[in-house]
N, C-alpha and C. Protein backbone atom coordinates (compact mmCIF):
# COMPACT_ATOMS: atom_id res chain seq x y z
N UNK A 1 122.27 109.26 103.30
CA UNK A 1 122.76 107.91 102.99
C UNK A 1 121.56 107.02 102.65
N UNK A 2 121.62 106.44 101.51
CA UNK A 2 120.31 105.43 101.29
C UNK A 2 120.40 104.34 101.90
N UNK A 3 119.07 103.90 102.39
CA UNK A 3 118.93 102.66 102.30
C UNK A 3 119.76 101.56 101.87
N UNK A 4 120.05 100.45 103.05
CA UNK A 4 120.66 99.45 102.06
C UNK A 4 120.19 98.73 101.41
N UNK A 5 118.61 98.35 101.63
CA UNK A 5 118.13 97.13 101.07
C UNK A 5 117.28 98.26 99.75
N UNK A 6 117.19 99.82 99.86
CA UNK A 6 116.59 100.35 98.29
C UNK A 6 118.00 99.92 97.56
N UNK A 7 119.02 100.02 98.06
CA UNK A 7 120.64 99.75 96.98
C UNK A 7 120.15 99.02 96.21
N UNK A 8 119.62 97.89 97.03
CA UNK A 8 119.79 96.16 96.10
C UNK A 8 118.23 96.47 95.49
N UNK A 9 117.52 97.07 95.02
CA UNK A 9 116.21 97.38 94.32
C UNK A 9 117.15 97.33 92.79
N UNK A 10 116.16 96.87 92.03
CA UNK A 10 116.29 97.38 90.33
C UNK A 10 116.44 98.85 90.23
N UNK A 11 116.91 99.51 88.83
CA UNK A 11 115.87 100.80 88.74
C UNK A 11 114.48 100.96 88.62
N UNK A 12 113.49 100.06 88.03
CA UNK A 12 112.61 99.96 88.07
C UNK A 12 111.77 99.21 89.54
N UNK A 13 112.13 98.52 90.14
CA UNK A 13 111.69 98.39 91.61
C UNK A 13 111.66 99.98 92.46
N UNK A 14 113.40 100.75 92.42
CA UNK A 14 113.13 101.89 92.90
C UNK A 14 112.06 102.97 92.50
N UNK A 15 111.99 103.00 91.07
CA UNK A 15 111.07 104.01 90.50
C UNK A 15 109.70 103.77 91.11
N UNK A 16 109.25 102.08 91.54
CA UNK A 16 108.11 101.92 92.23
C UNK A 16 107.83 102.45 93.47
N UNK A 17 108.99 102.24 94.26
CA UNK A 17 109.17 102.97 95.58
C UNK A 17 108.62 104.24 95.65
N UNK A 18 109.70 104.88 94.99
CA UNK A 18 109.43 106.23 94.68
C UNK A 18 107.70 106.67 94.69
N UNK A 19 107.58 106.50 93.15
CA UNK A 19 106.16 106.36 93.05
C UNK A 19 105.35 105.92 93.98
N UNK A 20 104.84 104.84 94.78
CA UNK A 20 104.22 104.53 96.02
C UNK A 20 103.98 105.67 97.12
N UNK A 21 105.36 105.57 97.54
CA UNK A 21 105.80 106.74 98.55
C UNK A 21 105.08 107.85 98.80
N UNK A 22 105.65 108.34 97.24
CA UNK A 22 104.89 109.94 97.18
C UNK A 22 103.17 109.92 97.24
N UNK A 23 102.77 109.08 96.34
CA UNK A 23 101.05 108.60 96.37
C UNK A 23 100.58 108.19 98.06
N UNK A 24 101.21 107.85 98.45
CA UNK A 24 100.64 106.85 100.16
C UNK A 24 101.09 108.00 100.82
N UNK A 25 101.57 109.25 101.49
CA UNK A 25 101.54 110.49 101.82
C UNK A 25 100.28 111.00 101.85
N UNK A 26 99.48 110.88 101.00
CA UNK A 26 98.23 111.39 101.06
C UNK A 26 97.47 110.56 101.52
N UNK A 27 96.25 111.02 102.58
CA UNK A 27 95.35 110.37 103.23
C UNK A 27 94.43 109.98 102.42
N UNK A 28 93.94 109.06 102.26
CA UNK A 28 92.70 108.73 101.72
C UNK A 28 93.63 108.07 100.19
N UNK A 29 94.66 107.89 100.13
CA UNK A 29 95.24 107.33 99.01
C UNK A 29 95.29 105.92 98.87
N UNK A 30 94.28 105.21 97.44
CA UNK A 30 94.97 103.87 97.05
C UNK A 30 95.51 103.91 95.75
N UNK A 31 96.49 102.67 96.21
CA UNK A 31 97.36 102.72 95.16
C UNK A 31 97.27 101.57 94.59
N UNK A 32 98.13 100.86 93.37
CA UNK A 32 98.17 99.32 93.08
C UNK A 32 99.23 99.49 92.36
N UNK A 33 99.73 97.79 93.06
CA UNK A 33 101.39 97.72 92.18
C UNK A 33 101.20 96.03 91.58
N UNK A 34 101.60 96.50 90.26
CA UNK A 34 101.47 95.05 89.56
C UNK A 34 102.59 94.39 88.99
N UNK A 35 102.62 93.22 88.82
CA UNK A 35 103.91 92.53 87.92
C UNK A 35 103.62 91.14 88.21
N UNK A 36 104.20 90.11 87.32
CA UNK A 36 104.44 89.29 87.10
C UNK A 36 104.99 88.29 88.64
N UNK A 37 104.58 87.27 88.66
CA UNK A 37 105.56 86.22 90.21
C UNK A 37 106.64 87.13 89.95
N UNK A 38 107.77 87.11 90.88
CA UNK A 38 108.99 87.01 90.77
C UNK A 38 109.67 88.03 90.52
N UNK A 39 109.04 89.30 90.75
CA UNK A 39 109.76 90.40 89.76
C UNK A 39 110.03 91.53 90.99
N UNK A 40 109.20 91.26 92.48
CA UNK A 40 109.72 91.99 93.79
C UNK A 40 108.99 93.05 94.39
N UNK A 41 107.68 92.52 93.97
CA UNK A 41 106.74 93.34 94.82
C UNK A 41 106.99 93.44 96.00
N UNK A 42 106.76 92.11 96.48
CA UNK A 42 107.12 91.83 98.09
C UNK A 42 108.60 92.95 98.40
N UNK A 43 108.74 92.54 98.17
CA UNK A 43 110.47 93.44 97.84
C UNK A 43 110.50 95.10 98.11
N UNK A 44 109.74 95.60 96.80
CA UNK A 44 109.35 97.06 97.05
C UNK A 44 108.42 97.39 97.76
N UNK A 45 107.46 96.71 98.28
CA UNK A 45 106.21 96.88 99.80
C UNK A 45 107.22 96.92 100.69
N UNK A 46 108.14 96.63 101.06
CA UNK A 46 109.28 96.17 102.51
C UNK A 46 109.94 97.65 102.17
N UNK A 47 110.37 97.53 100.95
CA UNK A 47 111.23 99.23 101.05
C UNK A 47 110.27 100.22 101.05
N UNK A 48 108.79 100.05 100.77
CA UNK A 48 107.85 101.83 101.14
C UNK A 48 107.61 101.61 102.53
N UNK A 49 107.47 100.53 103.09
CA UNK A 49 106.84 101.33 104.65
C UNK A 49 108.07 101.40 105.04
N UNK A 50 109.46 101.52 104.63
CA UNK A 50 110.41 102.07 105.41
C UNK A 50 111.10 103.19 105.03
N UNK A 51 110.20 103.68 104.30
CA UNK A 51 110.00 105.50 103.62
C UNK A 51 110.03 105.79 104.93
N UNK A 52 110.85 107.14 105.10
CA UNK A 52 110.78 108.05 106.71
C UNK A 52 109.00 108.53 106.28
N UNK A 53 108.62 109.17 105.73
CA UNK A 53 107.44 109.80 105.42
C UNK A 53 106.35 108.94 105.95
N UNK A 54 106.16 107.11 105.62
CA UNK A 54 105.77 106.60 105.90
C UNK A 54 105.52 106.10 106.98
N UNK A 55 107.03 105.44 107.55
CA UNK A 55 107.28 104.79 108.44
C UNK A 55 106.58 105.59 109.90
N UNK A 56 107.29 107.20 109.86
CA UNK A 56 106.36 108.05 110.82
C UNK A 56 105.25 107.73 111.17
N UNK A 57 104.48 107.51 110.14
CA UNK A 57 102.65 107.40 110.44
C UNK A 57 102.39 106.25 111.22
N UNK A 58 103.29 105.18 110.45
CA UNK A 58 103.38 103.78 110.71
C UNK A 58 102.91 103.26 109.41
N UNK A 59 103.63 102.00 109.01
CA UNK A 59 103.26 101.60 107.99
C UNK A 59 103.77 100.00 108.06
N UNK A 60 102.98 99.24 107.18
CA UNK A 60 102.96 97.98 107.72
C UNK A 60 102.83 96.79 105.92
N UNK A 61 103.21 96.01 105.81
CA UNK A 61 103.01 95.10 104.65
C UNK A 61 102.17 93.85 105.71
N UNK A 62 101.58 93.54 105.07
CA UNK A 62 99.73 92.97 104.96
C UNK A 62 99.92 92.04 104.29
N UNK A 63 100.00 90.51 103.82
CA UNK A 63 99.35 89.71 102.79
C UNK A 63 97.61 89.74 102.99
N UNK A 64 96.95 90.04 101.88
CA UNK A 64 95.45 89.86 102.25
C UNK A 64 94.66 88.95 102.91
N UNK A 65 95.54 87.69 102.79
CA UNK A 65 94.37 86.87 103.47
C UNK A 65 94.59 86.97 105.12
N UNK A 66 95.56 87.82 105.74
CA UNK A 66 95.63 87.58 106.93
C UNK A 66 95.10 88.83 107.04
N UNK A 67 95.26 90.31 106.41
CA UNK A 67 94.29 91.63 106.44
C UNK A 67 92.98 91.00 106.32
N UNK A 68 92.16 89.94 105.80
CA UNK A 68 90.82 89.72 105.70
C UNK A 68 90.63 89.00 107.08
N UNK A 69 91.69 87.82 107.57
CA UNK A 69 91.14 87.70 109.01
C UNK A 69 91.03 88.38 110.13
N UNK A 70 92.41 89.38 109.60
CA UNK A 70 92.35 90.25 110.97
C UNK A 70 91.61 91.69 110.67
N UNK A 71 91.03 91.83 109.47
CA UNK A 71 90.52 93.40 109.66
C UNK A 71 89.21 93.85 110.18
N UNK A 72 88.28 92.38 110.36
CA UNK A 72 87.13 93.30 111.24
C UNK A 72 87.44 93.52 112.88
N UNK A 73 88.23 93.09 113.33
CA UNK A 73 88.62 93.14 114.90
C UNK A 73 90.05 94.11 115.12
N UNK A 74 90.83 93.77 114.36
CA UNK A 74 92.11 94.58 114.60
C UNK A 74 92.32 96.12 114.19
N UNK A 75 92.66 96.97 114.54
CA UNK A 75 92.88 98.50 114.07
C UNK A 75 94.25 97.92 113.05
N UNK A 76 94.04 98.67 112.03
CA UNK A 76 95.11 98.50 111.05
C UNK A 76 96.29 100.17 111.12
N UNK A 77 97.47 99.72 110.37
CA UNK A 77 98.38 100.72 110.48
C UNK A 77 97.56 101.93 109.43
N UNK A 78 98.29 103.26 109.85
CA UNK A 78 97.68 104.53 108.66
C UNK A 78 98.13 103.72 107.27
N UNK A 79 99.35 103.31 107.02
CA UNK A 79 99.36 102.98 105.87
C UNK A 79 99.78 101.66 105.83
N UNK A 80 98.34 100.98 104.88
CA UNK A 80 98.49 99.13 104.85
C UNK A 80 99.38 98.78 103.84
N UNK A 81 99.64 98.25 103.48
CA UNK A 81 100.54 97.22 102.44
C UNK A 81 100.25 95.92 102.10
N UNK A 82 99.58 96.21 101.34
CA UNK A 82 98.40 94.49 101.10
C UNK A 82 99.13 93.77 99.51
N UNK A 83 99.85 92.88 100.63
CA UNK A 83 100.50 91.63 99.20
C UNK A 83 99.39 90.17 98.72
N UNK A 84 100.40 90.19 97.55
CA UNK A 84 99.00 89.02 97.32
C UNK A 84 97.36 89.28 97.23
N UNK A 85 97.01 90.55 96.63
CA UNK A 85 95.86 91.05 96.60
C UNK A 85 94.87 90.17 95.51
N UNK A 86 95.87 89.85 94.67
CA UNK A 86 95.26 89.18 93.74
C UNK A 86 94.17 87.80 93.95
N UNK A 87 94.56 87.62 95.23
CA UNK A 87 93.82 86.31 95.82
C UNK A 87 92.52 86.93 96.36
N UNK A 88 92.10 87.69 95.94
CA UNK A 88 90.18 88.37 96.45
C UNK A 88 89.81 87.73 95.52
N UNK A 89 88.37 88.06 96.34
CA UNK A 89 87.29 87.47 95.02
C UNK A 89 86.89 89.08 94.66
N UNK A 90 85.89 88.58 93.65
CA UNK A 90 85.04 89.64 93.18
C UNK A 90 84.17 90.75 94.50
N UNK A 91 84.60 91.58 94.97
CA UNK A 91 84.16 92.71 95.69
C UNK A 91 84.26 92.61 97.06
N UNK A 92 85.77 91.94 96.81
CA UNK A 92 86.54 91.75 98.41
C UNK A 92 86.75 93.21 98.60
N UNK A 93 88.01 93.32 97.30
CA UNK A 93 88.63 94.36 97.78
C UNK A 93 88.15 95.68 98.18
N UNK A 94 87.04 95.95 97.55
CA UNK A 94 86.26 97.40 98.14
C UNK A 94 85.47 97.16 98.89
N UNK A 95 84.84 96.13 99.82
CA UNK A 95 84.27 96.15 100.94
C UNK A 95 85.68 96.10 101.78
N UNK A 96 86.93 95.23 101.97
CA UNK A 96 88.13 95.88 102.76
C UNK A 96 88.42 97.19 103.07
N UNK A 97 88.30 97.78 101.84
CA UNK A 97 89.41 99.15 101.37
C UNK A 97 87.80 99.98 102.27
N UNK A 98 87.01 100.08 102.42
CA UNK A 98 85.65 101.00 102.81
C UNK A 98 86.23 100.74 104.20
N UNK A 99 85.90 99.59 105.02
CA UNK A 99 86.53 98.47 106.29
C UNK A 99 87.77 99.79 106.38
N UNK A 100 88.70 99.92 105.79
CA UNK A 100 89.70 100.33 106.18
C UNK A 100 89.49 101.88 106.70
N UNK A 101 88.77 102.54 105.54
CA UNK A 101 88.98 103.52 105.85
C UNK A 101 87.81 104.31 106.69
N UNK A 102 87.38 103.46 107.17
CA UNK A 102 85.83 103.65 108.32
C UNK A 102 87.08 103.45 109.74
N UNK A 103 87.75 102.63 109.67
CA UNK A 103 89.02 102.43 110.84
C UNK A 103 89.67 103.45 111.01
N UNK A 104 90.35 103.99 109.75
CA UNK A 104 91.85 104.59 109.67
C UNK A 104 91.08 105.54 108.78
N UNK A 105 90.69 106.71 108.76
CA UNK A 105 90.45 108.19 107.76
C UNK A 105 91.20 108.51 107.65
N UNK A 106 92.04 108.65 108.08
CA UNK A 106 93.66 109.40 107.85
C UNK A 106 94.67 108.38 107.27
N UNK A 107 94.01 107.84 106.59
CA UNK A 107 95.21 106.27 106.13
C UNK A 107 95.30 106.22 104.88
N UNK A 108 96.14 105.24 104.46
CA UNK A 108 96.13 105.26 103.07
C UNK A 108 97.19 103.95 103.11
N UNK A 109 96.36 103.14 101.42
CA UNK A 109 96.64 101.55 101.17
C UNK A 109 97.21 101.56 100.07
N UNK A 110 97.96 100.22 99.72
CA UNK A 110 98.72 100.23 98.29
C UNK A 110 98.52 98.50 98.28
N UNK A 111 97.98 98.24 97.11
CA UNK A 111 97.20 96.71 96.65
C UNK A 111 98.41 96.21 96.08
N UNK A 112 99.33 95.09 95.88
CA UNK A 112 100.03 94.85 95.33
C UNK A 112 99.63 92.89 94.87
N UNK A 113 100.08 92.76 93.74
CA UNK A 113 99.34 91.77 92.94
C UNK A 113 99.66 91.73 91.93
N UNK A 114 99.55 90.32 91.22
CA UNK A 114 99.78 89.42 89.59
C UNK A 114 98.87 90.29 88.70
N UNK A 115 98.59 90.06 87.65
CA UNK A 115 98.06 90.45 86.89
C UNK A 115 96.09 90.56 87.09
N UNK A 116 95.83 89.23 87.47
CA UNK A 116 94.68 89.32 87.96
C UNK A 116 94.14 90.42 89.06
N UNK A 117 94.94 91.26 89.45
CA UNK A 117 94.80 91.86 90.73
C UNK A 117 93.96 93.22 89.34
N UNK A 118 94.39 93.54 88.55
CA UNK A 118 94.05 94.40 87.53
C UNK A 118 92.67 94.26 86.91
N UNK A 119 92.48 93.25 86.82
CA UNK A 119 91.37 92.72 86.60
C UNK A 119 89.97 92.68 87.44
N UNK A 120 90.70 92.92 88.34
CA UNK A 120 89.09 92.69 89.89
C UNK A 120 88.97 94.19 89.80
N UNK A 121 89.46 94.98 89.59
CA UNK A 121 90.04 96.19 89.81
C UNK A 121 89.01 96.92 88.67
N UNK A 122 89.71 96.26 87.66
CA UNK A 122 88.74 96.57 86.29
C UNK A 122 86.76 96.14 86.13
N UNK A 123 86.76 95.27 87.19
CA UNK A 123 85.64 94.91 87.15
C UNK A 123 84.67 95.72 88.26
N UNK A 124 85.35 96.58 88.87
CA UNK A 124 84.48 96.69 90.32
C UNK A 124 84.40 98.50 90.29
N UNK A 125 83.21 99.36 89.64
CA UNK A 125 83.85 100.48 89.03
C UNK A 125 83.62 101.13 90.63
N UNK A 126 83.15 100.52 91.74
CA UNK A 126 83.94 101.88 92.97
C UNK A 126 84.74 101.94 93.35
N UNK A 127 85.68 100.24 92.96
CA UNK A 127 87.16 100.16 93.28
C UNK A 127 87.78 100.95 92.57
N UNK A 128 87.77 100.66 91.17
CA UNK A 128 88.30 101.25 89.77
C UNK A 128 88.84 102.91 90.27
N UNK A 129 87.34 103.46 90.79
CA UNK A 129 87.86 104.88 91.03
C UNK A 129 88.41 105.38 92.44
N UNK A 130 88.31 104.73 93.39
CA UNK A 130 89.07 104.58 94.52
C UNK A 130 90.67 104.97 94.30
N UNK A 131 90.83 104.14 93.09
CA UNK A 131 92.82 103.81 93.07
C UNK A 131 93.19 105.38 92.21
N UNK A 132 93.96 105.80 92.94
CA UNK A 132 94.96 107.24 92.21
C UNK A 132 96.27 107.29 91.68
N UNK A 133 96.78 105.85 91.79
CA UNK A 133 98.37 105.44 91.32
C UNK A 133 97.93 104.13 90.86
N UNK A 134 98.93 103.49 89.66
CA UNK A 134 99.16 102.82 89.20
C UNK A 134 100.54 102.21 89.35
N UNK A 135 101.11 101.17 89.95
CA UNK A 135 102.57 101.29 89.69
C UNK A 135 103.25 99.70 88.98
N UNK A 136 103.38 99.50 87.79
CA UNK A 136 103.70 97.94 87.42
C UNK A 136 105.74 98.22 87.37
N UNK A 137 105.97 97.11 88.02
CA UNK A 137 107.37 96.55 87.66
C UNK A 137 106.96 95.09 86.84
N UNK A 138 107.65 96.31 85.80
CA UNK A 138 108.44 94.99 84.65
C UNK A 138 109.24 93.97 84.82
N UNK A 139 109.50 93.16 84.02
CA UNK A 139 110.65 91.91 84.25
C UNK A 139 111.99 92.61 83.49
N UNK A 140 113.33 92.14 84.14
CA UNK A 140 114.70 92.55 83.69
C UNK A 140 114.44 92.49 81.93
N UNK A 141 115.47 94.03 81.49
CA UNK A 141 115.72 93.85 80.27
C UNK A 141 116.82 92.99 79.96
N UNK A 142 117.01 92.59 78.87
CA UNK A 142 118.41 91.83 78.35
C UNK A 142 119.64 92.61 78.94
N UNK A 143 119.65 93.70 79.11
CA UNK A 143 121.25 95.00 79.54
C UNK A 143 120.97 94.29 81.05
N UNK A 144 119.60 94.51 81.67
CA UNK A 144 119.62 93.77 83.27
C UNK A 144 119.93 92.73 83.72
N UNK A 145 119.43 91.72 82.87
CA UNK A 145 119.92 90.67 83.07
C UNK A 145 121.85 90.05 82.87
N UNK A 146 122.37 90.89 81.72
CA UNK A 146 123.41 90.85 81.92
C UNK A 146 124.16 91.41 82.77
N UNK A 147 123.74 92.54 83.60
CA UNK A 147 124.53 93.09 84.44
C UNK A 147 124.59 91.91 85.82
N UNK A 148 123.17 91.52 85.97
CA UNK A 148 123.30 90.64 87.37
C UNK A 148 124.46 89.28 86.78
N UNK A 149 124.42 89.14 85.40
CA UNK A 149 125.07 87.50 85.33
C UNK A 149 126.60 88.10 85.18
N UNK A 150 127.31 89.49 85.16
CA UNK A 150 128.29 89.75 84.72
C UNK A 150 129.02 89.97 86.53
N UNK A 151 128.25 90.44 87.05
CA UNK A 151 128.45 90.38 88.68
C UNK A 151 129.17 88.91 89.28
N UNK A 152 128.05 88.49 89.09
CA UNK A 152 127.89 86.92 89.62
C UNK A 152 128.74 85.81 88.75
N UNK A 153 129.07 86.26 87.41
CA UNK A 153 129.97 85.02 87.24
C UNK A 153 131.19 86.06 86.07
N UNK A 154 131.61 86.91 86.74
CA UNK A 154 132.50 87.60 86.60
C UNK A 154 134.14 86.73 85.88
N UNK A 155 134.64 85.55 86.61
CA UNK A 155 135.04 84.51 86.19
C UNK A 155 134.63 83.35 85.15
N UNK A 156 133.33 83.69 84.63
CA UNK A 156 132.79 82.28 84.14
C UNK A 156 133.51 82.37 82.09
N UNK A 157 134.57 82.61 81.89
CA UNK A 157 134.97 82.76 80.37
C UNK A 157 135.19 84.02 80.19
N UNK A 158 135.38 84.20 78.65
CA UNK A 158 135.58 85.31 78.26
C UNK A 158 134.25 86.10 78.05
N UNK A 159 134.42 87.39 77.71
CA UNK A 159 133.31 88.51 77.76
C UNK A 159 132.07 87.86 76.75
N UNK A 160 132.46 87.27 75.81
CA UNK A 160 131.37 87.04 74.07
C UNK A 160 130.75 85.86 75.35
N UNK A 161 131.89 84.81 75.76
CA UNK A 161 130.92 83.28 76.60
C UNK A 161 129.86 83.93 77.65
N UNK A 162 130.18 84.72 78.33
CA UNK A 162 129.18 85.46 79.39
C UNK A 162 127.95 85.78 79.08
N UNK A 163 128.54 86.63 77.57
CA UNK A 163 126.93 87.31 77.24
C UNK A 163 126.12 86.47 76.57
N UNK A 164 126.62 84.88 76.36
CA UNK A 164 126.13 83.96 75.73
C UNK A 164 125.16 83.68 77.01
N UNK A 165 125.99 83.31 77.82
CA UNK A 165 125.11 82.50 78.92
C UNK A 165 123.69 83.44 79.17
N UNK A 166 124.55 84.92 79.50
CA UNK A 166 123.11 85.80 80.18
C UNK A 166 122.51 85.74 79.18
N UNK A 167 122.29 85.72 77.47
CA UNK A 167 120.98 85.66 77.22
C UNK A 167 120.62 84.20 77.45
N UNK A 168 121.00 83.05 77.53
CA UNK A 168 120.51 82.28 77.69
C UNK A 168 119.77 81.85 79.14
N UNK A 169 120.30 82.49 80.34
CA UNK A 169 119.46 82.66 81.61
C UNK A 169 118.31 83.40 81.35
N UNK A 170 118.41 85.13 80.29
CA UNK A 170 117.33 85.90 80.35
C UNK A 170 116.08 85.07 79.68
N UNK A 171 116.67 84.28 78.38
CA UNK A 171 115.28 83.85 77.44
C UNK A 171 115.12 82.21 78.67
N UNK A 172 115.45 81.71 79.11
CA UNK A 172 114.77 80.75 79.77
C UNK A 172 114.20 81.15 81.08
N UNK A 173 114.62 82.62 81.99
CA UNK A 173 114.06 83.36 83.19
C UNK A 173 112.77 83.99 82.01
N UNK A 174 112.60 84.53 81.82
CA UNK A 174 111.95 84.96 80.61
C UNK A 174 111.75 86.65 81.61
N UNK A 175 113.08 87.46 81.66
CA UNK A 175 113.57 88.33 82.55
C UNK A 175 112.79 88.31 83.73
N UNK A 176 112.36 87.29 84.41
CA UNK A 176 111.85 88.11 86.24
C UNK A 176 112.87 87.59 86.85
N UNK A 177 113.02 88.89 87.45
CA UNK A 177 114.41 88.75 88.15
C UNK A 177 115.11 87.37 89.53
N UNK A 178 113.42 86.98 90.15
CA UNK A 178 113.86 85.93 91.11
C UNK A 178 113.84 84.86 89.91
N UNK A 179 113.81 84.68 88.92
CA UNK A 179 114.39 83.41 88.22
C UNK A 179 116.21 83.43 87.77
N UNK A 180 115.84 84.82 87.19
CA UNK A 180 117.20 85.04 86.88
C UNK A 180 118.59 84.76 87.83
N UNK A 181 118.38 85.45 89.07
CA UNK A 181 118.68 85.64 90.08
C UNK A 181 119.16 83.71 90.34
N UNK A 182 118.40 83.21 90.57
CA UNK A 182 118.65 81.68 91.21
C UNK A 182 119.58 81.26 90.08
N UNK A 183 119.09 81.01 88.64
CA UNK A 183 119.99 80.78 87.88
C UNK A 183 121.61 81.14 87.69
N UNK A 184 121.30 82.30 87.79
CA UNK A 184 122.73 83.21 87.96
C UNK A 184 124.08 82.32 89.02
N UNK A 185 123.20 82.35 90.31
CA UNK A 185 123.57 81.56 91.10
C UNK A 185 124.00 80.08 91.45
N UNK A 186 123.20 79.73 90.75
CA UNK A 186 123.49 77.89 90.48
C UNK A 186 124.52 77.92 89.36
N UNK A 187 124.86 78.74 88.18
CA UNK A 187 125.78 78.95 87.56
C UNK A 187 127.02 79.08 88.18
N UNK A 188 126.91 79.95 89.02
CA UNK A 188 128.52 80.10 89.79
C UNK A 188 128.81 78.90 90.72
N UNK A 189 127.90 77.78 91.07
CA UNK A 189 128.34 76.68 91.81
C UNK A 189 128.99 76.10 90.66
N UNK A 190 128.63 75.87 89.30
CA UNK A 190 129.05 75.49 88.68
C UNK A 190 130.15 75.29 88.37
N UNK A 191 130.48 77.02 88.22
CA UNK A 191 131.82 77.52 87.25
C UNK A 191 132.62 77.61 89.06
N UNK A 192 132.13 77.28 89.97
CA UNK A 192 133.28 77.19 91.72
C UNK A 192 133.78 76.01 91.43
N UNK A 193 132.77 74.63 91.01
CA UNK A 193 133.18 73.36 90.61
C UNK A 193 134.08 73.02 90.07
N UNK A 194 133.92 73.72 88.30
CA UNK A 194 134.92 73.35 87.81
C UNK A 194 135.67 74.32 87.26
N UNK A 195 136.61 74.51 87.91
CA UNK A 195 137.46 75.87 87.78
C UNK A 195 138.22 76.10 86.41
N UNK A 196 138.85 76.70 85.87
CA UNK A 196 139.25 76.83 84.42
C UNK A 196 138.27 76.35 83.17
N UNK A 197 136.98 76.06 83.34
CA UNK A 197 136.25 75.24 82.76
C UNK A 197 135.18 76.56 82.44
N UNK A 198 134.99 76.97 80.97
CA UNK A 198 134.31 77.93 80.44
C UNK A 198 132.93 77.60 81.05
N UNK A 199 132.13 78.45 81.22
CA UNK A 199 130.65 78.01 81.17
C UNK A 199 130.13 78.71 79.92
N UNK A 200 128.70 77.54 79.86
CA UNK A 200 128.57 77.25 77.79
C UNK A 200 126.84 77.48 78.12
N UNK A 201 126.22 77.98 77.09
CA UNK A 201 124.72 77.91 77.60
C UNK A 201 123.96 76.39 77.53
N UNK A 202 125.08 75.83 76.92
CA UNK A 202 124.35 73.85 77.69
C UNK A 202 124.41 73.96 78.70
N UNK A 203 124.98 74.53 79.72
CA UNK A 203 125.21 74.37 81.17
C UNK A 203 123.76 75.11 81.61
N UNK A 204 123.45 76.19 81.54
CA UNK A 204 122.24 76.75 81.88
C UNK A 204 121.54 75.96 81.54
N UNK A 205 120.86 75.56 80.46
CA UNK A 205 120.21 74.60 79.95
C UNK A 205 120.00 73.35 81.03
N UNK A 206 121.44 72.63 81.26
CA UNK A 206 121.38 71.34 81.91
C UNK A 206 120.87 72.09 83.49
N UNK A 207 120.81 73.11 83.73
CA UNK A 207 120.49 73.56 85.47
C UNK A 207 119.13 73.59 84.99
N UNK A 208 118.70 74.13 84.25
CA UNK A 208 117.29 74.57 84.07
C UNK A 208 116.16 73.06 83.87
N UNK A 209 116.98 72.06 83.43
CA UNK A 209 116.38 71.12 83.41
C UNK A 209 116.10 70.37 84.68
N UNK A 210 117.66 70.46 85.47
CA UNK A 210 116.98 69.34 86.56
C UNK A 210 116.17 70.44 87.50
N UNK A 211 116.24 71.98 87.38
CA UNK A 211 114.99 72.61 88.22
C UNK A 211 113.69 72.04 87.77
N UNK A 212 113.39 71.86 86.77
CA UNK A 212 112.25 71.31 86.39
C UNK A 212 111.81 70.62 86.43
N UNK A 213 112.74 69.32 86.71
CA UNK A 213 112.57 68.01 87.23
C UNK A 213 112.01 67.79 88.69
N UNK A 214 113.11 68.73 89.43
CA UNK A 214 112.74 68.89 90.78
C UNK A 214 111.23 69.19 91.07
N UNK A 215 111.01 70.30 90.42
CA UNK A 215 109.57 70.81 90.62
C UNK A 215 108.20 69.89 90.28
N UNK A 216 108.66 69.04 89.47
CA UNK A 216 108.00 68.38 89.03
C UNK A 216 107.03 67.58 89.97
């Protein structure tokens, strides 16, 4: 029986899992998982250390800046889970990742991080060769994004008005899924509001604006 919270993964979140999983099994393994804000790193770090394979050893999700306060004093799990990696400086991460495995020899880490996380990575060639997996989640395709808006506003018009809206959530989410996702959602308060009342991609539009306002 799977997991409930791999259920609610993308296919591409799971394929990360997957991938991770099998790579962090091996001792002395780093890994790195990249993507965009919003797309569920955090997300797929929570579903690998609760890999049975993993979890056995012990396995743990890390944001870095609290692995950097706590790693010269604290023993860390066999396998770390370091979110937000992207926030090192230049030759954090391989004086950590050395740190780690002077602690834990039998351990093994997975870096997860924005785009910049690729970049420190690219710059630091004992890190560079340290890492043995690669794993990026993409942002939802247009078919993804319609499936979450066909879920969620299942009621909102006819089939042509729906697929109007979802591309209009996908090109203003610009597909990562925690945008999509909220949108999707503030849509169906909408279409709860006003009942018999089509939803039109002005309506996305008019949500997307006062988010922006808000944020502002």
């Amino acid at each position: 029986m799977p997991d409930a919270a791999v259920c609610r993964l993308t296919l591409a979140q799971q394929a990360a899992v997957a991938r991770l999983a099998y790579c962090l099994e091996q001792p002395g393994a780093v890994a790195l998982l990249c993507g965009p804000a919003g797309v569920g790193k955090t997300l797929v770090l929570a579903a690998v250390a609760q890999a049975p394979q993993l979890a056995a050893r012990g396995a743990a999700v890390c944001p870095f800046a609290d692995w950097e306060e706590r790693g010269a004093t604290a023993r860390p799990p066999a396998v770390l889970l370091v979110d937000d990696a992207q926030a090192a400086r230049d030759g954090e991460l391989t004086t950590a990742i050395e740190r780690f495995f002077r602690q834990r020899p039998d351990g093994s880490v997975a870096l997860a991080g924005e785009g910049r996380l690729l970049s420190l990575v690219a710059r630091d060639r004992r890190l560079e060769q340290m890492v043995s997996l690669r794993a990026v989640i993409p942002p939802f395709t247009l078919d993804e994004t319609r499936m979450l808006v066909a879920a969620r506003l299942a009621a909102a018009g006819s089939l042509d008005e729906r697929d109007q809206v979802a591309r209009t959530i996908h090109e203003i989410a610009a597909g990562i899924p925690a945008a999509v996702t909220r949108l999707a959602a503030l849509a169906a308060v909408v279409v709860e509001s006003s009942p018999g009342r089509p939803l039109v991609p002005d309506d996305i539009e008019a949500i997307h604006r006062r988010l922006s306002l808000q944020a502002a």
